[in-house]
C-alpha atoms as a PDB file:
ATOM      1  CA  UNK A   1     -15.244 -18.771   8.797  1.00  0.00           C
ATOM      2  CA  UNK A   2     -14.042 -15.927   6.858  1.00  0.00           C
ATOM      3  CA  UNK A   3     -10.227 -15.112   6.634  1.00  0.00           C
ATOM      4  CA  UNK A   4      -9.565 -12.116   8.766  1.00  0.00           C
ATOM      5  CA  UNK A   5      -6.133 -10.500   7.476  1.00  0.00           C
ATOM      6  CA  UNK A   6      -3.884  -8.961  10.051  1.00  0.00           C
ATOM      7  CA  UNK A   7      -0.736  -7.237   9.093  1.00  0.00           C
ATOM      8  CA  UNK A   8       2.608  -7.363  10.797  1.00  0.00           C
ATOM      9  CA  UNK A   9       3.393  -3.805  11.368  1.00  0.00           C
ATOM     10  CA  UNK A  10       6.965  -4.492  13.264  1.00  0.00           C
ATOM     11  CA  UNK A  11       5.243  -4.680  16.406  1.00  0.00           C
ATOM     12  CA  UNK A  12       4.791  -8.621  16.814  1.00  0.00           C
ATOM     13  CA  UNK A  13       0.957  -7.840  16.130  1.00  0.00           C
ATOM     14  CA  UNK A  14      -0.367 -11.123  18.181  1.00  0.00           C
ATOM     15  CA  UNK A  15      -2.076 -13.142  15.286  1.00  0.00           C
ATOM     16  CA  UNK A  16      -0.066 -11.881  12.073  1.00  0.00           C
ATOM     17  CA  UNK A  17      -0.768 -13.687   9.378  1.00  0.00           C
ATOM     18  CA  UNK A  18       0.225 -10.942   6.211  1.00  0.00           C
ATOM     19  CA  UNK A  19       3.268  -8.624   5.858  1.00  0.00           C
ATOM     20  CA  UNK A  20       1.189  -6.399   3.958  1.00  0.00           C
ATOM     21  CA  UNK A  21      -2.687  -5.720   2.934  1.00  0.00           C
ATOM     22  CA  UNK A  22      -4.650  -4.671   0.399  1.00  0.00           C
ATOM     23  CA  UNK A  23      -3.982  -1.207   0.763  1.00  0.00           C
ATOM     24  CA  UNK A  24      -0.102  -2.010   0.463  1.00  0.00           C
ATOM     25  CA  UNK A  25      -1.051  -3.988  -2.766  1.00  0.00           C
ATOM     26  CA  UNK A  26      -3.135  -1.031  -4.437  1.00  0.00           C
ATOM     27  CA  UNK A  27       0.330   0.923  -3.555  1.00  0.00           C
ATOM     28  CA  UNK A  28       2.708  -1.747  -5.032  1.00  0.00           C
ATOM     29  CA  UNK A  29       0.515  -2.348  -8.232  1.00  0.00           C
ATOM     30  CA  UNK A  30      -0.122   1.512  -9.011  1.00  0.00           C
ATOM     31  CA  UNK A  31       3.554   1.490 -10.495  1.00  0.00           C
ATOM     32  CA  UNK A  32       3.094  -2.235 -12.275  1.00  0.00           C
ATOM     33  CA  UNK A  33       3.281  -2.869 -15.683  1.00  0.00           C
ATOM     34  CA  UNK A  34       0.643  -6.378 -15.295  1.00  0.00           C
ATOM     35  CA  UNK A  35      -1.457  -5.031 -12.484  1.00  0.00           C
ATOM     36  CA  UNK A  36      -4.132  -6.042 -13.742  1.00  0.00           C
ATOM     37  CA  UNK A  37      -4.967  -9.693 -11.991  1.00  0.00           C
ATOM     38  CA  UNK A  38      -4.418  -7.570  -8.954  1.00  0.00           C
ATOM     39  CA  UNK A  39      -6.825  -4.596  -9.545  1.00  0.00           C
ATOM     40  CA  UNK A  40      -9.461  -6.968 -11.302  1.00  0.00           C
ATOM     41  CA  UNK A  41      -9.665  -8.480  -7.771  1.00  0.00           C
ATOM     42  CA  UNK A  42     -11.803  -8.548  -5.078  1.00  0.00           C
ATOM     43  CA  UNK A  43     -10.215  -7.160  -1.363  1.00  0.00           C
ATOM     44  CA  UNK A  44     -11.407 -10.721   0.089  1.00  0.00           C
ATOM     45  CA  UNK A  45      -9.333 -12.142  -3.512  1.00  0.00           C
ATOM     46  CA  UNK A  46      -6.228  -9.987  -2.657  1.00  0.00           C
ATOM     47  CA  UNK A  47      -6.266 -10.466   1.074  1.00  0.00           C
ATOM     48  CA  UNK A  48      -6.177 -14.495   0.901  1.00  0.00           C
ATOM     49  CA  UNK A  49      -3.404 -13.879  -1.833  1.00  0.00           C
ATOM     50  CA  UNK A  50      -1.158 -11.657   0.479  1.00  0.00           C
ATOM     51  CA  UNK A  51      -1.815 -14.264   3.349  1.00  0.00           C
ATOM     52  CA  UNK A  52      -1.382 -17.118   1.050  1.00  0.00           C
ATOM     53  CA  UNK A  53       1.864 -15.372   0.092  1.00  0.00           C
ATOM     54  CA  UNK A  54       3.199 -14.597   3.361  1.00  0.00           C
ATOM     55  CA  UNK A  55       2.697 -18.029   4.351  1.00  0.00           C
ATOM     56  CA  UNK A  56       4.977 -19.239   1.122  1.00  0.00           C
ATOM     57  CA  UNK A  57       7.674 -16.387   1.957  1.00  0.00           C
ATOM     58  CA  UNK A  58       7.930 -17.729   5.206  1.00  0.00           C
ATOM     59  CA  UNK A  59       8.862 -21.123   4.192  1.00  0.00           C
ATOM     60  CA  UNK A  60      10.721 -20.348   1.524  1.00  0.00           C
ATOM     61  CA  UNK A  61      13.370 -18.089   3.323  1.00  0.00           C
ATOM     62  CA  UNK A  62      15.999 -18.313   5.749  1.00  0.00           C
ATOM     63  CA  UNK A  63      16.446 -14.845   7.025  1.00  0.00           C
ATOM     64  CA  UNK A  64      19.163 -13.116   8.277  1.00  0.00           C
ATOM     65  CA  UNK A  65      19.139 -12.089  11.929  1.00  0.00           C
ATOM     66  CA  UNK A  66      16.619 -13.811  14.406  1.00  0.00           C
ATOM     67  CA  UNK A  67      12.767 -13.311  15.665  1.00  0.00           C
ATOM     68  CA  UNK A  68      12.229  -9.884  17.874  1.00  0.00           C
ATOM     69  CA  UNK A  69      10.150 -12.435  20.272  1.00  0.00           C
ATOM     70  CA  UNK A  70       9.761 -16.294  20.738  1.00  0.00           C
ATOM     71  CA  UNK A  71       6.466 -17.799  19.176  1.00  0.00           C
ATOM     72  CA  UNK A  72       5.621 -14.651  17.256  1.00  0.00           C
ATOM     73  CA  UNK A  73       3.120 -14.968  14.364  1.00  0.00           C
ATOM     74  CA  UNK A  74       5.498 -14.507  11.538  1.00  0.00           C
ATOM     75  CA  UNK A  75       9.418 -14.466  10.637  1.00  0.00           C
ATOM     76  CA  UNK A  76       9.390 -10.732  10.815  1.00  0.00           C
ATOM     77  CA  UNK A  77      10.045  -8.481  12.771  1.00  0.00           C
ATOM     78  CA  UNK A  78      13.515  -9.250  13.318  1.00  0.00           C
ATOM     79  CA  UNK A  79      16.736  -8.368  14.721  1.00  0.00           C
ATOM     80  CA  UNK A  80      20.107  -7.929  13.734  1.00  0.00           C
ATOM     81  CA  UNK A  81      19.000  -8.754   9.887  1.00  0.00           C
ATOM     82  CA  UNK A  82      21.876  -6.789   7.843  1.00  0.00           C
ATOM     83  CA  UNK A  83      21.116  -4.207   5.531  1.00  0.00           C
ATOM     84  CA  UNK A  84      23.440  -4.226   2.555  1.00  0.00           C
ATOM     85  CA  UNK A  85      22.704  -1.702   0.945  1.00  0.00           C
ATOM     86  CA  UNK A  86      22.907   0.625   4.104  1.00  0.00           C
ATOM     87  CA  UNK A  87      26.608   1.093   4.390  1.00  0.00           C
ATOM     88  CA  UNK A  88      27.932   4.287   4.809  1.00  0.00           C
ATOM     89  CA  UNK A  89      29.268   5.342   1.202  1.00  0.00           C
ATOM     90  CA  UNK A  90      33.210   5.293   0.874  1.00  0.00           C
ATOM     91  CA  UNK A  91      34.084   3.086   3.669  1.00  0.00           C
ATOM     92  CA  UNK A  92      36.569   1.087   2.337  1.00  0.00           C
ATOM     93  CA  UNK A  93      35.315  -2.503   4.226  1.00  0.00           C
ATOM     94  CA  UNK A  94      31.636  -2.344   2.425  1.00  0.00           C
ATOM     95  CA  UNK A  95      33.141  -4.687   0.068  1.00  0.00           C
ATOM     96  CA  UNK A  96      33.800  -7.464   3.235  1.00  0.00           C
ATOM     97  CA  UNK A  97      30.150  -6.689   4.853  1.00  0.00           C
ATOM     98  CA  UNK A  98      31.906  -4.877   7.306  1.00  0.00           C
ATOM     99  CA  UNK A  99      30.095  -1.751   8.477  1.00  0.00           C
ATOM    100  CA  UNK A 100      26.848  -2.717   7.359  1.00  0.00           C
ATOM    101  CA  UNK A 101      23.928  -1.240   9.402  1.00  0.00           C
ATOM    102  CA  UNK A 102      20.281  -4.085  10.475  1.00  0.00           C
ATOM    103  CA  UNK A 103      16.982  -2.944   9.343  1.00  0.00           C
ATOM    104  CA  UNK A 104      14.605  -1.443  11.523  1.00  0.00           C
ATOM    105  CA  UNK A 105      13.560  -4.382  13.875  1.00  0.00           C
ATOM    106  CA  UNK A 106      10.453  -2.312  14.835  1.00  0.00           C
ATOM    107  CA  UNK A 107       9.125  -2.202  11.296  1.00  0.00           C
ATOM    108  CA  UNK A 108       8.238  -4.560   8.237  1.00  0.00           C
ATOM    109  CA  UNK A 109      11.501  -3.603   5.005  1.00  0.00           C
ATOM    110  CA  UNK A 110      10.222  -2.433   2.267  1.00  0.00           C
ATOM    111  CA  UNK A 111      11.476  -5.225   0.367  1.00  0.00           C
ATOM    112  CA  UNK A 112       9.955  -7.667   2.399  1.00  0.00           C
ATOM    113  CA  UNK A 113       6.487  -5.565   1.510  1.00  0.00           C
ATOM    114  CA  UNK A 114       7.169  -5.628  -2.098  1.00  0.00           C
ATOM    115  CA  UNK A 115       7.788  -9.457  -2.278  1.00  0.00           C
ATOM    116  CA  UNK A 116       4.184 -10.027  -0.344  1.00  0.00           C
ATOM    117  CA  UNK A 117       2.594  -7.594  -2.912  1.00  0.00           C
ATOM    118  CA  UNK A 118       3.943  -9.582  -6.463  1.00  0.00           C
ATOM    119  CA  UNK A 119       3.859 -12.741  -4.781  1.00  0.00           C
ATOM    120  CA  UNK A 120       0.081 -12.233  -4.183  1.00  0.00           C
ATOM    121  CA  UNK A 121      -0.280 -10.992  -7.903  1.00  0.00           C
ATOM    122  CA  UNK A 122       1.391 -14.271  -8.883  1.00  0.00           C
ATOM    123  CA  UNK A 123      -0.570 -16.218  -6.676  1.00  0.00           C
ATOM    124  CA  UNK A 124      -3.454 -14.489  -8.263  1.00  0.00           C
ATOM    125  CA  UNK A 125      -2.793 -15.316 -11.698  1.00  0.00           C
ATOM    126  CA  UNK A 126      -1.831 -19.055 -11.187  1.00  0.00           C
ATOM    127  CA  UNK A 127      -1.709 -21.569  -8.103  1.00  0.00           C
ATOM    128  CA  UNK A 128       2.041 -21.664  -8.104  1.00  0.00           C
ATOM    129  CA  UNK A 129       1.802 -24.293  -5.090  1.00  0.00           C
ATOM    130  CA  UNK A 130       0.429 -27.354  -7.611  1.00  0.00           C
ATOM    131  CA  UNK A 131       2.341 -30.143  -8.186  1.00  0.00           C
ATOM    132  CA  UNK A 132       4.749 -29.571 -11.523  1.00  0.00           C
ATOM    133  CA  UNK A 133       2.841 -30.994 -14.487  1.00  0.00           C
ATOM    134  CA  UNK A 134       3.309 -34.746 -15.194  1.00  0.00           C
ATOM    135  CA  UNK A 135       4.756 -35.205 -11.327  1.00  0.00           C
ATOM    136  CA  UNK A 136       5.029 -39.225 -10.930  1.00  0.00           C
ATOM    137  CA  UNK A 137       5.610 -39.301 -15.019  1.00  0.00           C
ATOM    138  CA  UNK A 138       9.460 -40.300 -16.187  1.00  0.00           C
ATOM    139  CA  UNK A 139       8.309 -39.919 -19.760  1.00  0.00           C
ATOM    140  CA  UNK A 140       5.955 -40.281 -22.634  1.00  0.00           C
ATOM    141  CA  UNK A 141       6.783 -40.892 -25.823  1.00  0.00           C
ATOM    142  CA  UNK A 142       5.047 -40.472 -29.646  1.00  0.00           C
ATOM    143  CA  UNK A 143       6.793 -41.356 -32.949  1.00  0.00           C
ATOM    144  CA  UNK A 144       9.920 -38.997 -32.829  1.00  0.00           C
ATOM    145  CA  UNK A 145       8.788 -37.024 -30.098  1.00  0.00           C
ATOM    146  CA  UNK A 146       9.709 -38.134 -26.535  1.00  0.00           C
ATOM    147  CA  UNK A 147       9.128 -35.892 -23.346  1.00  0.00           C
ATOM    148  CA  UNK A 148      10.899 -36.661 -19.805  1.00  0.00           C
ATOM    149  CA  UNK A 149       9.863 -34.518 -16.900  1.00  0.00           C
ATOM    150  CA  UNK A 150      12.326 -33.627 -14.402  1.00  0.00           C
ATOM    151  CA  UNK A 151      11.074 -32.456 -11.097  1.00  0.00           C
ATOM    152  CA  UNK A 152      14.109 -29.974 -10.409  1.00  0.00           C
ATOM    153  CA  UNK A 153      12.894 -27.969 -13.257  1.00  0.00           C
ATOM    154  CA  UNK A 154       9.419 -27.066 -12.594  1.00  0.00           C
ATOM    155  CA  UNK A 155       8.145 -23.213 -12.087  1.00  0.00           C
ATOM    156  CA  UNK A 156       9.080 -22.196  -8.809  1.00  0.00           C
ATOM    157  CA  UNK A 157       6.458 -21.372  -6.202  1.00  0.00           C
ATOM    158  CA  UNK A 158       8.000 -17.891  -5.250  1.00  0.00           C
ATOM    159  CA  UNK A 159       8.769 -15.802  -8.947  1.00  0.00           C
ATOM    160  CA  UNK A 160      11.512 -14.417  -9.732  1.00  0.00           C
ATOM    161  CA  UNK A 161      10.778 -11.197  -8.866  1.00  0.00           C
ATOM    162  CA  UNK A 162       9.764 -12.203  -5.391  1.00  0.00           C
ATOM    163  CA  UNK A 163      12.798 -13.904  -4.676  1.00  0.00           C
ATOM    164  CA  UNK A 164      15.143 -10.593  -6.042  1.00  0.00           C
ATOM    165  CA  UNK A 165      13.265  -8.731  -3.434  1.00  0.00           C
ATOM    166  CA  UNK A 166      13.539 -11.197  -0.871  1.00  0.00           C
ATOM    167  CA  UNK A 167      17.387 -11.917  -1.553  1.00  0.00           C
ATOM    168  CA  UNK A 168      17.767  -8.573  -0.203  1.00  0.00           C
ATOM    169  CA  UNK A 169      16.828 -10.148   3.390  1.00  0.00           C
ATOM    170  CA  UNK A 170      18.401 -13.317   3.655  1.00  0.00           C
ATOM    171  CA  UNK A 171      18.282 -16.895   1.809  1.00  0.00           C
ATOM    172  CA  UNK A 172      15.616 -18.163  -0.612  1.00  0.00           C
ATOM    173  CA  UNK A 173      15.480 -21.900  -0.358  1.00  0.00           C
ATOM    174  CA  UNK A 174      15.516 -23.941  -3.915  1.00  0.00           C
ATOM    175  CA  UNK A 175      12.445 -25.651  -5.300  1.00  0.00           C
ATOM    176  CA  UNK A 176      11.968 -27.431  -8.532  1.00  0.00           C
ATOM    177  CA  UNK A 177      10.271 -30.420 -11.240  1.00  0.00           C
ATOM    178  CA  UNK A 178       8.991 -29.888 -14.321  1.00  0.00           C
ATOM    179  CA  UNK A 179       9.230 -30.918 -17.916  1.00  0.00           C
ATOM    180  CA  UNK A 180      11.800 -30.746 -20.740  1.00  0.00           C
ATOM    181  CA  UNK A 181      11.176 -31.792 -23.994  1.00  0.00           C
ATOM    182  CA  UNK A 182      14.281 -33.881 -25.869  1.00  0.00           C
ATOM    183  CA  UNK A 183      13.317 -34.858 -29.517  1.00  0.00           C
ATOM    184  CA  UNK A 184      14.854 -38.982 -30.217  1.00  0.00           C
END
């Protein structure tokens, strides 16, 4: 069965399974420096990604706020999820997250679109969602060179990039392994 992509508009679209679609992700990647994994791809390639994505956002995140509706598709929409950077300039309690406005629970942020967009690029390029390299492996060692893998150090499955965007909305949960090389 083919993957059918249906976007979250803000409206608790019954089925949701992407924040954003292709169209979103031609948008997003017209201003990118490395757009080209994205543009070299099919729309069936970029819709799994931005699915694929979504699904990784939404358990890698604790948002702020909570669900518009019980059992909806996805995290978002949601309620009461402050906006930081939509205090009102000069008021003197910004600094204590007092007078902070939500985001629009009737729509998808904008940052939350540009973290499904680069995450799907990512995905793209390289399945982030492998096991680290040498997982199971303490260490290996030849002659003077001796290499110990260390499973909080691994590539994270959301980039950097996705998670700035997405710190924006709440709580990125950790994730780690990988390898580190210590000469003996």
């Amino acid at each position: 069965m083919a993957l059918v992509l249906i976007k979250e508009t803000g409206a608790c679209v019954a089925g949701a399974n992407s924040y954003a679609d292709a169209a979103d992700g031609d948008d997003y990647h017209d201003g990118h420096c490395y757009a080209s994994a994205w543009t070299s791809a099919t729309t069936g390639q970029k819709e799994a990604a931005l699915v694929m994505a979504t699904r990784l956002i939404d358990a890698y995140c604790e948002f702020g706020g909570s669900q518009v509706v019980a059992g909806q598709a996805l995290q978002w929409p949601r309620f009461g999820c402050p906006d930081r950077d939509s205090a009102l300039i000069g008021n003197p309690l910004r600094a204590w997250g007092i007078g902070l406005g939500c985001f629009d629970s009737s729509t998808i942020p904008s940052p939350l679109k540009c973290a499904t967009c680069e995450q799907a690029r990512c995905l793209l390029v390289e399945d982030l969602t492998l096991p680290a390299a040498g997982a199971g492996l303490k260490s290996s060692a030849v002659a003077n060179l001796k290499t110990v893998f260390d499973k909080t150090t691994a590539a994270p499955v959301l980039s950097r990039i996705t998670r700035r965007f997405l710190g924006k909305l709440g709580t990125v949960l950790g994730d780690g392994g990988g390898a580190r090389l210590i000469r003996a």
